[in-house]
PDB file of N, CA and C in Angstrom:
ATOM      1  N   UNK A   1      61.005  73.022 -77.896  1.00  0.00           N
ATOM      2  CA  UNK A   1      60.459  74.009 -76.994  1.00  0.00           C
ATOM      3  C   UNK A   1      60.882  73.648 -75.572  1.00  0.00           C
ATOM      4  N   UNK A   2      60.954  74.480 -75.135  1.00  0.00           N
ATOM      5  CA  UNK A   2      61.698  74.157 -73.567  1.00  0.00           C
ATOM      6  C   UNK A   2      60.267  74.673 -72.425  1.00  0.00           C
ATOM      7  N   UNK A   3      60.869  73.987 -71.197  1.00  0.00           N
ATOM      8  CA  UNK A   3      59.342  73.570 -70.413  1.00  0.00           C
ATOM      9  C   UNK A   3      58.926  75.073 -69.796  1.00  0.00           C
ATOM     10  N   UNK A   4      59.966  76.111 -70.032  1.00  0.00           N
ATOM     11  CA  UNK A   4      59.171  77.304 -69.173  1.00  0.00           C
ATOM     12  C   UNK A   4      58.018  78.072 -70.886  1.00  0.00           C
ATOM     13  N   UNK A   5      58.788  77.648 -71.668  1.00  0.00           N
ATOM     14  CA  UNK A   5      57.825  78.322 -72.704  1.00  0.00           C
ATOM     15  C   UNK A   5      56.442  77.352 -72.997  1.00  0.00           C
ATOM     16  N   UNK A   6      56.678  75.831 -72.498  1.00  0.00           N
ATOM     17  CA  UNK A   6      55.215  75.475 -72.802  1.00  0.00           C
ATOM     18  C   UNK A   6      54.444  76.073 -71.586  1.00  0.00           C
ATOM     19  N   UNK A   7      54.924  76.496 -70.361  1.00  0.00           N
ATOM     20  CA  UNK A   7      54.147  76.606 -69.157  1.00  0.00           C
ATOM     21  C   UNK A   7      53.938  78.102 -69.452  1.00  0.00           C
ATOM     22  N   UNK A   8      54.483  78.998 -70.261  1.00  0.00           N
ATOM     23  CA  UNK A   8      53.927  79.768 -70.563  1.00  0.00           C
ATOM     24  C   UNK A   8      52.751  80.290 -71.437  1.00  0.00           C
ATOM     25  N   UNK A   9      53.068  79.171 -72.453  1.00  0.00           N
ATOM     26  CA  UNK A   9      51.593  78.691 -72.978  1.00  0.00           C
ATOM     27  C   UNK A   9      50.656  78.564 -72.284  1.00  0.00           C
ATOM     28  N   UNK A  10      50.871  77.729 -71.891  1.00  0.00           N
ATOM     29  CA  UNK A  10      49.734  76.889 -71.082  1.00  0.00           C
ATOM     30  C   UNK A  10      49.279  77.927 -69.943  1.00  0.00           C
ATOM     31  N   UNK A  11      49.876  78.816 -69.021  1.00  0.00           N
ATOM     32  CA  UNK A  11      49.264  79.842 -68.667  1.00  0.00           C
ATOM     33  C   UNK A  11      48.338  80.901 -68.804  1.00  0.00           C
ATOM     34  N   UNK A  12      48.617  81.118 -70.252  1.00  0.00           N
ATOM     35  CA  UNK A  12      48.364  82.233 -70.745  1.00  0.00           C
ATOM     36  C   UNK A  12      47.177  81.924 -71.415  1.00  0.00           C
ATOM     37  N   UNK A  13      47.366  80.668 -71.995  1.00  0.00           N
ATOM     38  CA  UNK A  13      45.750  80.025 -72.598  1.00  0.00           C
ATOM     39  C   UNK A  13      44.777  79.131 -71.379  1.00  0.00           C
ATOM     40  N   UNK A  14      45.229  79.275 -70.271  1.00  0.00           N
ATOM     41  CA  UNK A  14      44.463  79.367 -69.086  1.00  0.00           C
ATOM     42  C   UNK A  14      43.687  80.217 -68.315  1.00  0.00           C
ATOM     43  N   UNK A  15      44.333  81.560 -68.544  1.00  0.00           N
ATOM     44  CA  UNK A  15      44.040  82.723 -68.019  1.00  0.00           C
ATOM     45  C   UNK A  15      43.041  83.408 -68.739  1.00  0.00           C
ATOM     46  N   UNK A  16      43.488  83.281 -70.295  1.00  0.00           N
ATOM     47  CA  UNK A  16      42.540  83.586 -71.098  1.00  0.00           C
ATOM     48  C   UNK A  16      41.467  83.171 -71.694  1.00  0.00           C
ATOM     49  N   UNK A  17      41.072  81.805 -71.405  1.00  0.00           N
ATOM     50  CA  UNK A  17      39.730  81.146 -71.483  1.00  0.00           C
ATOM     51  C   UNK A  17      39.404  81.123 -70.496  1.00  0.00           C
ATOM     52  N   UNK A  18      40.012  81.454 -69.151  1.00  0.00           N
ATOM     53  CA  UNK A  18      38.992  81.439 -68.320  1.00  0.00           C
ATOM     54  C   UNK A  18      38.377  82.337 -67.717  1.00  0.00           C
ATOM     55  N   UNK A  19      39.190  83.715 -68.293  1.00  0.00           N
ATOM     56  CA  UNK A  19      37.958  85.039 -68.054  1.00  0.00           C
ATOM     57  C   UNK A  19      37.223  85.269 -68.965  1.00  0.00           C
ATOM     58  N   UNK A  20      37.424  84.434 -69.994  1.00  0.00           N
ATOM     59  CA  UNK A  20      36.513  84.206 -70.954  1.00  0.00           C
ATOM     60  C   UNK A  20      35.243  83.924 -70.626  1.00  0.00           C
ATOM     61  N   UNK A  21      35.492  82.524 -69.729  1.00  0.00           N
ATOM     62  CA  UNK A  21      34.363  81.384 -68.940  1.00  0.00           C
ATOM     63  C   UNK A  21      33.841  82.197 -68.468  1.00  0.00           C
ATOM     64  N   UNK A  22      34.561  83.363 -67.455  1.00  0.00           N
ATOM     65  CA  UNK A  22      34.327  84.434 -66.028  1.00  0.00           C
ATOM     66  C   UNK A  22      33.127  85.295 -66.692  1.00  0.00           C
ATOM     67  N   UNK A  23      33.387  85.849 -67.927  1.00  0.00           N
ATOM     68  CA  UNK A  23      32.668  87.112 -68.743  1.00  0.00           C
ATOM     69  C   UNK A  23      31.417  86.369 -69.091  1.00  0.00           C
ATOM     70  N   UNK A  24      31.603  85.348 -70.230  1.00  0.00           N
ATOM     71  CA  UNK A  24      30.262  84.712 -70.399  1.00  0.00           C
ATOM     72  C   UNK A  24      28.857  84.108 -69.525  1.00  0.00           C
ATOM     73  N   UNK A  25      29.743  83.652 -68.302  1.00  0.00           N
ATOM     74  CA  UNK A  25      29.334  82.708 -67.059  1.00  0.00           C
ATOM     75  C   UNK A  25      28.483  83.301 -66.221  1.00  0.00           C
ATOM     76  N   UNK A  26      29.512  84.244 -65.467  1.00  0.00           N
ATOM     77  CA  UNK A  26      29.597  85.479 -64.495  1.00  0.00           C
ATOM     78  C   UNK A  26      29.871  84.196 -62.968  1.00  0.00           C
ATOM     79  N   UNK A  27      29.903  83.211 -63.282  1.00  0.00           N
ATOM     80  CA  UNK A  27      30.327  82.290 -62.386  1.00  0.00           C
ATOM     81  C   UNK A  27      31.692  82.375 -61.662  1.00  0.00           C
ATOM     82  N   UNK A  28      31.946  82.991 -60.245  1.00  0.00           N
ATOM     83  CA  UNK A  28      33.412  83.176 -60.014  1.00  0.00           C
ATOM     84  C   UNK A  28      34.315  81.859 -59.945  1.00  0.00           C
ATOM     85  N   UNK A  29      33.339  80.768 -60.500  1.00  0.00           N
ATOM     86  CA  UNK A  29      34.686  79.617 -60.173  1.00  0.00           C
ATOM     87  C   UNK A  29      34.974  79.305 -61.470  1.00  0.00           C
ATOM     88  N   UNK A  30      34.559  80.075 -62.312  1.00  0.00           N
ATOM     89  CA  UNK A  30      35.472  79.915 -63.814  1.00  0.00           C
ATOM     90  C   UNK A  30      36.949  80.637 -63.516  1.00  0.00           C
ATOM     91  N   UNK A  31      37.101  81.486 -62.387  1.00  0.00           N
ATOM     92  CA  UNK A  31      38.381  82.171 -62.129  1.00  0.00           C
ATOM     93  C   UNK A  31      39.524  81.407 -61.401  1.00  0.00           C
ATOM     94  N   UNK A  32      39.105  80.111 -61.532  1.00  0.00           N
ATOM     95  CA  UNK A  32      40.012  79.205 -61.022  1.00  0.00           C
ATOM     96  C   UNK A  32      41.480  78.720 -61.735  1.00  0.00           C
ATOM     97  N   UNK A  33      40.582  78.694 -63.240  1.00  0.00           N
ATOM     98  CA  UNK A  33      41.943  78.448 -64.187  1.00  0.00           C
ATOM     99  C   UNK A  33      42.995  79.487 -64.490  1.00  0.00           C
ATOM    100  N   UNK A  34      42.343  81.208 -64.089  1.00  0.00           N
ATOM    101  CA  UNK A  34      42.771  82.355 -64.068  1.00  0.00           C
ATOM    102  C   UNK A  34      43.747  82.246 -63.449  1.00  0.00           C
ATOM    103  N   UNK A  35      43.073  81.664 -61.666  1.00  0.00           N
ATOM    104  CA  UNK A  35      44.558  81.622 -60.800  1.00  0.00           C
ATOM    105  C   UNK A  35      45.773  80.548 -60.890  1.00  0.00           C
ATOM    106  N   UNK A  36      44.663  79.489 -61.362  1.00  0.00           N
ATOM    107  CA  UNK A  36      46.198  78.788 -61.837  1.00  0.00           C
ATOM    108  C   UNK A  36      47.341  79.180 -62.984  1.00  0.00           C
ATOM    109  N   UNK A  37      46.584  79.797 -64.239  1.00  0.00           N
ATOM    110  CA  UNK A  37      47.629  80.026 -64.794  1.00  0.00           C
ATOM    111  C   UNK A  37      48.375  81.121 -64.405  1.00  0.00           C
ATOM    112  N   UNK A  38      48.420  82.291 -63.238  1.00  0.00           N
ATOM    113  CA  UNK A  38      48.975  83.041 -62.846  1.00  0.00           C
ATOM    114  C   UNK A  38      50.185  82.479 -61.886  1.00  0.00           C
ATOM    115  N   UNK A  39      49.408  81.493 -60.708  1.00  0.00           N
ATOM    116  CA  UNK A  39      50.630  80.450 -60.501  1.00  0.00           C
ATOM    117  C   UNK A  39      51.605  79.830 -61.667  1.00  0.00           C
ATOM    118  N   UNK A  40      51.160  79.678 -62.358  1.00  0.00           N
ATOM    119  CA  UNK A  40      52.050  78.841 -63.211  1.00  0.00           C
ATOM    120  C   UNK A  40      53.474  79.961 -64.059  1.00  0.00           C
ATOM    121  N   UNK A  41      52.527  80.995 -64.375  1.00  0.00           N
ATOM    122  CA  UNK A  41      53.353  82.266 -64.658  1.00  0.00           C
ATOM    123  C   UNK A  41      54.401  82.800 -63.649  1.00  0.00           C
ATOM    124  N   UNK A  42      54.154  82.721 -62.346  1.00  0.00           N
ATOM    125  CA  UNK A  42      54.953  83.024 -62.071  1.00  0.00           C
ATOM    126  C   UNK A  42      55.980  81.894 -61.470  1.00  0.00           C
ATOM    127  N   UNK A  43      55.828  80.817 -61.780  1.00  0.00           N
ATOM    128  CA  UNK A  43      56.816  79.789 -62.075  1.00  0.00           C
ATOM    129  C   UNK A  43      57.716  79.727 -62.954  1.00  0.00           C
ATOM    130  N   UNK A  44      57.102  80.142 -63.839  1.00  0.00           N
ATOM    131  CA  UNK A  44      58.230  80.009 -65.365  1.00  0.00           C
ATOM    132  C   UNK A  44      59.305  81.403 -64.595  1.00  0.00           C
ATOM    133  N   UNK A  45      59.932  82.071 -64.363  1.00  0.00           N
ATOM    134  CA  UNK A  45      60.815  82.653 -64.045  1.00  0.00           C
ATOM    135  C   UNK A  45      61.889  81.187 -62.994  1.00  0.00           C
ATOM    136  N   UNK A  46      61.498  80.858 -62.259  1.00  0.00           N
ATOM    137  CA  UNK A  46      62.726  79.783 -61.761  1.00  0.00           C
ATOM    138  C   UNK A  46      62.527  78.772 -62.587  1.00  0.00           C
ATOM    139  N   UNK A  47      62.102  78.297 -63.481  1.00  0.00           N
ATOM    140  CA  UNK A  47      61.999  77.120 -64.131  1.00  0.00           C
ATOM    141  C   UNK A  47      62.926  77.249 -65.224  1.00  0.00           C
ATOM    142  N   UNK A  48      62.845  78.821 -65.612  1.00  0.00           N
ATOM    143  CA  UNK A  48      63.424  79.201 -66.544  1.00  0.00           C
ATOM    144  C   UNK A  48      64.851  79.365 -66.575  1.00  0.00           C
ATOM    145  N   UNK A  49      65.450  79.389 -65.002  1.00  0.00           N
ATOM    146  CA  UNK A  49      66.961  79.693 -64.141  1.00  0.00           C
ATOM    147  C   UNK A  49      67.045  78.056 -63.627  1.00  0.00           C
ATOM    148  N   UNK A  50      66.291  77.139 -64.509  1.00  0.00           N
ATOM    149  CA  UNK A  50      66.569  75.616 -63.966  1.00  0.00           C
ATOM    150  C   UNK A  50      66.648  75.741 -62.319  1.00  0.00           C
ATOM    151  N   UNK A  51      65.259  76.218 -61.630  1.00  0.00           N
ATOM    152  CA  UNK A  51      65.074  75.387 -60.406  1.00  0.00           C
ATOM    153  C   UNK A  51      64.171  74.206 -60.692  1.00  0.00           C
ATOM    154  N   UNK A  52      65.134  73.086 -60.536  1.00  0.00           N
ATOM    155  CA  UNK A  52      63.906  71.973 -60.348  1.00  0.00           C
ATOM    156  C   UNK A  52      62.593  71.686 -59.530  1.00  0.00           C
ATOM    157  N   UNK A  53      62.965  72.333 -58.189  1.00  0.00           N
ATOM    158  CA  UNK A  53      61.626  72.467 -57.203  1.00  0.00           C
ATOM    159  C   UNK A  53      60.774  73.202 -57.851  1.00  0.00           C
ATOM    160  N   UNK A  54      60.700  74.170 -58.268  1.00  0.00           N
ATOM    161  CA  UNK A  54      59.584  75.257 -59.247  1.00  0.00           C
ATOM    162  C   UNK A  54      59.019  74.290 -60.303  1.00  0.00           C
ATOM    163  N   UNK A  55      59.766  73.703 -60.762  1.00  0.00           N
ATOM    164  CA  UNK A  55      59.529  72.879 -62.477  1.00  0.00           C
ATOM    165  C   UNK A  55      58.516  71.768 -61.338  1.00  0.00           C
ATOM    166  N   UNK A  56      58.780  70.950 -60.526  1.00  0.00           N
ATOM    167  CA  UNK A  56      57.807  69.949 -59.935  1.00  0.00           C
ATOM    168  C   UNK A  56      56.894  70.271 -59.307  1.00  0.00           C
ATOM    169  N   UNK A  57      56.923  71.588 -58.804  1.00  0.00           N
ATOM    170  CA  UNK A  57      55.289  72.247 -58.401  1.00  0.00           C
ATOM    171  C   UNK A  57      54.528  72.682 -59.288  1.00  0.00           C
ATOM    172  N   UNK A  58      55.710  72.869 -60.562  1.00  0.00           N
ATOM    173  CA  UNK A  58      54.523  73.361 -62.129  1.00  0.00           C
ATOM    174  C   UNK A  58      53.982  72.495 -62.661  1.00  0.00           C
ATOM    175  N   UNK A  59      54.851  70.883 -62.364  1.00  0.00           N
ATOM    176  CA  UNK A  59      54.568  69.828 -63.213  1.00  0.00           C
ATOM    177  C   UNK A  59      53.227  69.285 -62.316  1.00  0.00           C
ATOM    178  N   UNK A  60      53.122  69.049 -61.167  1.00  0.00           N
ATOM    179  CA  UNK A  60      52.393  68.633 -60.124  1.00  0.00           C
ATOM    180  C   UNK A  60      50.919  69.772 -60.044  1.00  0.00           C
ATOM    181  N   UNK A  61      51.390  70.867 -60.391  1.00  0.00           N
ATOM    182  CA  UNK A  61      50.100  71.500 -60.783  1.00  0.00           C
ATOM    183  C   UNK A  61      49.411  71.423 -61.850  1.00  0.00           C
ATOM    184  N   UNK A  62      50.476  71.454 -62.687  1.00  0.00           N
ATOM    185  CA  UNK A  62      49.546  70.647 -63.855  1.00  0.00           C
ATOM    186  C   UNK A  62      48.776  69.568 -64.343  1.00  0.00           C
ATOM    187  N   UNK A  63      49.748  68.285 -63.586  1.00  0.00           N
ATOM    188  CA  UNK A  63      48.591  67.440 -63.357  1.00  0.00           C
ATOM    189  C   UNK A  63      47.529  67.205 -62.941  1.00  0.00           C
ATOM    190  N   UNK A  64      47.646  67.965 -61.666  1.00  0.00           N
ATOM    191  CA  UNK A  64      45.991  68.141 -60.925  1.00  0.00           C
ATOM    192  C   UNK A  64      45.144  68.971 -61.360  1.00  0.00           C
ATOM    193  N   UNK A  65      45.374  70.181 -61.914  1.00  0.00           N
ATOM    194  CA  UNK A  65      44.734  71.094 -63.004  1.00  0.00           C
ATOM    195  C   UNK A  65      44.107  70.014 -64.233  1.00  0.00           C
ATOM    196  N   UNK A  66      44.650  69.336 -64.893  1.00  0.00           N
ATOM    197  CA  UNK A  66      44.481  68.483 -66.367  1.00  0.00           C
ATOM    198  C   UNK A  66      43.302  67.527 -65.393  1.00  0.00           C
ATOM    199  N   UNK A  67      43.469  66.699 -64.533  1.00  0.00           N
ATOM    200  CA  UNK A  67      42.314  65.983 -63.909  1.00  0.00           C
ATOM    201  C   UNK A  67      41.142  66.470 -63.506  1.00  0.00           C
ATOM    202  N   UNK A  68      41.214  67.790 -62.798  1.00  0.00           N
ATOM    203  CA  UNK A  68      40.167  68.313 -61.993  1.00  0.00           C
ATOM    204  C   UNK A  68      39.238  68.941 -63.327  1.00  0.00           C
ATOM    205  N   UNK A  69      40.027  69.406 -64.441  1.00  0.00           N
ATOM    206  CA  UNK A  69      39.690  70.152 -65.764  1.00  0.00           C
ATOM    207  C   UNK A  69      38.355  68.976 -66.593  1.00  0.00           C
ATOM    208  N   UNK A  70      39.316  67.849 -66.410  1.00  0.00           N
ATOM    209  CA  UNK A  70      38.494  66.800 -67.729  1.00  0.00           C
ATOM    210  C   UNK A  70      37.272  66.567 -66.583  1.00  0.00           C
ATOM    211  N   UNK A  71      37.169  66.199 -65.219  1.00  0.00           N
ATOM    212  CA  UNK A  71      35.928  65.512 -64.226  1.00  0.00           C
ATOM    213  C   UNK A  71      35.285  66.829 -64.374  1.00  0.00           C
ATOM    214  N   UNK A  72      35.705  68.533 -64.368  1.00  0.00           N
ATOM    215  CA  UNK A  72      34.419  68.988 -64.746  1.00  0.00           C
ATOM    216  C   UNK A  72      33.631  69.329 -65.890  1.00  0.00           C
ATOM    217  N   UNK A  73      34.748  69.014 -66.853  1.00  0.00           N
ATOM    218  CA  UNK A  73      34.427  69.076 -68.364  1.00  0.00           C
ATOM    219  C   UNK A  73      33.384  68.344 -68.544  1.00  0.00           C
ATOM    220  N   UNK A  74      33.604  67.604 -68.441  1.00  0.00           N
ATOM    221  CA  UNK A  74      32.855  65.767 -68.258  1.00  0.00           C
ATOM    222  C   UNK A  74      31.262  66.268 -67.697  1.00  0.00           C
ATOM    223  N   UNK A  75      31.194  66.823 -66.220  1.00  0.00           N
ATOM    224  CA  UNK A  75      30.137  66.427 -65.635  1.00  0.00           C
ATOM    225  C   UNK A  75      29.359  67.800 -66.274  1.00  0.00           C
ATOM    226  N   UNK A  76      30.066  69.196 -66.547  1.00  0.00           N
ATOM    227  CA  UNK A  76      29.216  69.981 -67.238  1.00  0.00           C
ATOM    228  C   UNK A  76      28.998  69.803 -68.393  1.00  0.00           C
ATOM    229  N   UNK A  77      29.619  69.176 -69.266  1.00  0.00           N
ATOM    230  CA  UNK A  77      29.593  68.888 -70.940  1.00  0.00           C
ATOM    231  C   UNK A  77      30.188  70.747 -71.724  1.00  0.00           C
ATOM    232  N   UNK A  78      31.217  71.094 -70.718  1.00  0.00           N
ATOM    233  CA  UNK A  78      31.212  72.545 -70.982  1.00  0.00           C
ATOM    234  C   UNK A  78      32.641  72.592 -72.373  1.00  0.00           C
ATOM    235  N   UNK A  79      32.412  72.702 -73.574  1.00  0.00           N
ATOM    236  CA  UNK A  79      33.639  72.879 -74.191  1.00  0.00           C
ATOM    237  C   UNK A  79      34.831  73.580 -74.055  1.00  0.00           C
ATOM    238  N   UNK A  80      34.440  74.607 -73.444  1.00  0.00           N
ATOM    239  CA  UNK A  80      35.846  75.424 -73.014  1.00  0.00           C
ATOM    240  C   UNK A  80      36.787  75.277 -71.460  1.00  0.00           C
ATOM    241  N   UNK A  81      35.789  74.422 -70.439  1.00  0.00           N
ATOM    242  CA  UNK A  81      36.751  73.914 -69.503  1.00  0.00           C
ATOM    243  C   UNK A  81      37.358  71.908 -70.349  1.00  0.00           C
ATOM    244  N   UNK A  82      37.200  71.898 -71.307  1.00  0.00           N
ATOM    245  CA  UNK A  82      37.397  70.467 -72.202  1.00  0.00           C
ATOM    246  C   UNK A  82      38.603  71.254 -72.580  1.00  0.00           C
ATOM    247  N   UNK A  83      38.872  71.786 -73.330  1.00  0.00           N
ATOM    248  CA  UNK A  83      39.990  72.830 -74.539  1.00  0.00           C
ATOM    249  C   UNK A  83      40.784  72.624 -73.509  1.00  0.00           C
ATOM    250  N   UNK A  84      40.113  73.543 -72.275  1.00  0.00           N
ATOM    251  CA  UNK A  84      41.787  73.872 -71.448  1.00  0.00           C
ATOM    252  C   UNK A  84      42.020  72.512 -70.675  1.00  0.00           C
ATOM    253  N   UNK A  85      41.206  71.565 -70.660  1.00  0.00           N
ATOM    254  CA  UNK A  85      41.935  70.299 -69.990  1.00  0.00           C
ATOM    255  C   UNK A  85      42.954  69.478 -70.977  1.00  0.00           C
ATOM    256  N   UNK A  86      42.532  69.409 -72.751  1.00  0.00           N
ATOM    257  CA  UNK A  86      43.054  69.241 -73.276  1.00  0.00           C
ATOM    258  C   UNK A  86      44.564  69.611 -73.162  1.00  0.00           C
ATOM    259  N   UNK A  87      44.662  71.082 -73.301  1.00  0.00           N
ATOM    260  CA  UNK A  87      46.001  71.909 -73.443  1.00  0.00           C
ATOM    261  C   UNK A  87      46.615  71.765 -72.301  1.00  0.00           C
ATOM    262  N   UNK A  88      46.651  71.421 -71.318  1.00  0.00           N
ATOM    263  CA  UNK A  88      46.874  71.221 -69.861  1.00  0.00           C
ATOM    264  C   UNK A  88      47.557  69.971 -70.532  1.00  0.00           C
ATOM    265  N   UNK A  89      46.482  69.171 -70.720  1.00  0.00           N
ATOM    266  CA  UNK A  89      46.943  67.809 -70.745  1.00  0.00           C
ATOM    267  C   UNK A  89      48.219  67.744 -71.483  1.00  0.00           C
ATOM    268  N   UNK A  90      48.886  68.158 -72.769  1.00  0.00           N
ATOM    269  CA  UNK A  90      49.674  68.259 -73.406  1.00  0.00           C
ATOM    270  C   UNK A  90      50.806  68.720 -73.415  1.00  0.00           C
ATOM    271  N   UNK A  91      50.851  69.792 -72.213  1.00  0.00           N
ATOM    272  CA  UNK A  91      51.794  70.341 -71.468  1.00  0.00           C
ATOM    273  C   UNK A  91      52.473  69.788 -70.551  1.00  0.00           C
ATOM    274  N   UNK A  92      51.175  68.752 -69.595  1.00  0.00           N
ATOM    275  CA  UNK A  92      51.616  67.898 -69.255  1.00  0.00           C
ATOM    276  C   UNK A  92      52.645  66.439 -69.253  1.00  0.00           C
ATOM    277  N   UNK A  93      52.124  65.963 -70.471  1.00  0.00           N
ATOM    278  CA  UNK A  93      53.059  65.235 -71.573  1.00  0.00           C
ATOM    279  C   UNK A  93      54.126  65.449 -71.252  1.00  0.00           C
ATOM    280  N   UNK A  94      54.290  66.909 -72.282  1.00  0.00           N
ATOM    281  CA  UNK A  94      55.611  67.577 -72.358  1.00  0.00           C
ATOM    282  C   UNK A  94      56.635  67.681 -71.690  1.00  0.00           C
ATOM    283  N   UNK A  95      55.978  68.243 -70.144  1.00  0.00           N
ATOM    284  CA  UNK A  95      56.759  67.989 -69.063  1.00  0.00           C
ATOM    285  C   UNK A  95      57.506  66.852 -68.918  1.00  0.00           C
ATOM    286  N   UNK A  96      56.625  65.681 -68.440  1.00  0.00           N
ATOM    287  CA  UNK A  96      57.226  64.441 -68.227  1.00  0.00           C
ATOM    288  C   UNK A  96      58.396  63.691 -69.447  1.00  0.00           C
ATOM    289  N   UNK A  97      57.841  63.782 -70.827  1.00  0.00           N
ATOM    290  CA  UNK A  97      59.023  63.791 -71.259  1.00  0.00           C
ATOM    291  C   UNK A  97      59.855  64.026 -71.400  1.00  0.00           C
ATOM    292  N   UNK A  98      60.202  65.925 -71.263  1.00  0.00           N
ATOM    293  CA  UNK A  98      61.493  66.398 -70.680  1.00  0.00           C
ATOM    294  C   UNK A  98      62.037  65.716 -69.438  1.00  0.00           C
ATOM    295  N   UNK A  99      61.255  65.655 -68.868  1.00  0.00           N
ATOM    296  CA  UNK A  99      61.910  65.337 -67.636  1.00  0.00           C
ATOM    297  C   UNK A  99      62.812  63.651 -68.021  1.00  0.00           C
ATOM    298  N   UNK A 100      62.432  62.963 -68.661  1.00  0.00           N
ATOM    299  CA  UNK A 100      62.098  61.456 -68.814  1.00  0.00           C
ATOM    300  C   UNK A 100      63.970  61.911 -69.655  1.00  0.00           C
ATOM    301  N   UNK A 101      63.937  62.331 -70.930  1.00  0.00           N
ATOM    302  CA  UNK A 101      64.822  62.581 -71.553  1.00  0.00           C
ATOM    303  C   UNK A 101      65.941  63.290 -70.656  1.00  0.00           C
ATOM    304  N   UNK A 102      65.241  64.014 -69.769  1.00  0.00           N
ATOM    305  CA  UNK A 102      67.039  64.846 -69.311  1.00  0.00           C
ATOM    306  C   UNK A 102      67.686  64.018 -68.278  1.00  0.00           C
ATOM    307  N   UNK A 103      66.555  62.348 -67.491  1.00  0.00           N
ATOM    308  CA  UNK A 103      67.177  61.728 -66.685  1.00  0.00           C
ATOM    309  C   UNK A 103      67.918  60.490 -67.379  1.00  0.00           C
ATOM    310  N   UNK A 104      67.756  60.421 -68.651  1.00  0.00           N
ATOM    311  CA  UNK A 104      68.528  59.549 -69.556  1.00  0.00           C
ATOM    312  C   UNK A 104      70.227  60.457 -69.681  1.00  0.00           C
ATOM    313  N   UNK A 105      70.062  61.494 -70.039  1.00  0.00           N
ATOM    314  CA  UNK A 105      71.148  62.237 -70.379  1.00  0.00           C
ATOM    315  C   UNK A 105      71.904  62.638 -69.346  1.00  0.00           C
ATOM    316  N   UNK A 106      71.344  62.237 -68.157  1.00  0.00           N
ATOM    317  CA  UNK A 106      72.071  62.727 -66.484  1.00  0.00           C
ATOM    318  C   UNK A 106      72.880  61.119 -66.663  1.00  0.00           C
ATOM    319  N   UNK A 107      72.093  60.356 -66.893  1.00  0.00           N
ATOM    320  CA  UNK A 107      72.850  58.348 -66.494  1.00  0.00           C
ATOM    321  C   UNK A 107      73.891  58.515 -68.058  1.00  0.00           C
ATOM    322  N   UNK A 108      73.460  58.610 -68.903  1.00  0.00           N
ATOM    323  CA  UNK A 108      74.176  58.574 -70.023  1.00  0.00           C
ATOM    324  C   UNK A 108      75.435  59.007 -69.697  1.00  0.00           C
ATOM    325  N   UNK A 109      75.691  60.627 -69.379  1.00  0.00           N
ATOM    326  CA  UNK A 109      76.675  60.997 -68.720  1.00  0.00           C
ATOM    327  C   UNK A 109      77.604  60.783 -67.707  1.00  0.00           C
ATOM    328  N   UNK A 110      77.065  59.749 -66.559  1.00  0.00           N
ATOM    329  CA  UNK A 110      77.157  59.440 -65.388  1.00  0.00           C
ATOM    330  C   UNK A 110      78.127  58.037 -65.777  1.00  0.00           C
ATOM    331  N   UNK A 111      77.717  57.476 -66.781  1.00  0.00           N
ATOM    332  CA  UNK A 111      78.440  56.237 -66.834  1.00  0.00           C
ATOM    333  C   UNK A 111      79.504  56.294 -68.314  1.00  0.00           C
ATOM    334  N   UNK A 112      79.750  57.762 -68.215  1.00  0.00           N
ATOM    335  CA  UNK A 112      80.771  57.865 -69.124  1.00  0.00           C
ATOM    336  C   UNK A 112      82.292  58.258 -68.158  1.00  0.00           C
TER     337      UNK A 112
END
């Protein structure tokens, strides 16, 4: 899977548990994960045309999204901001290992 389709995941199952949160709640700061995954959506278009600057503001949002997700998961005991810190989290991963793998294959190349 390539990193604009997990960030499209990961958008889309952001957006959608969290007007989920929004509907059940009526709390407007469940609409937080809404706006992030809309940021993130509209990232995947240069990420997708390999801009690296786009891919490190997606990756960098994601990390801080996956942290801020689990400290309120945590302090509300709320399962559905847990899910999406989870899925965050995994995307996260993802990222970094792409990234990890394509700077092996940049040196690999480099010293051929």
């Amino acid at each position: 899977m390539k990193n604009f389709q997990v960030m499209t995941i990961n958008a889309m199952i952001l957006i959608a548990l969290g007007v989920f949160g929004y509907v059940t709640s009526g709390s407007p700061t469940a609409l937080i994960a809404p706006a992030v995954g809309m940021v993130l959506l509209a990232l995947v278009f240069p990420v997708k045309k390999e801009n690296s600057v786009a891919a490190h503001i997606g990756v960098g949002l994601t990390g801080l999204t996956t942290i801020a997700f689990f400290i309120v998961g945590a302090m509300r005991s709320n399962i559905i901001i847990v899910l999406m810190a989870v899925v965050t989290l995994i995307a996260f991963i993802f990222y970094v290992s792409d990234f990890m793998r394509r700077k092996k294959e940049r040196e690999a190349n480099a010293q051929q």
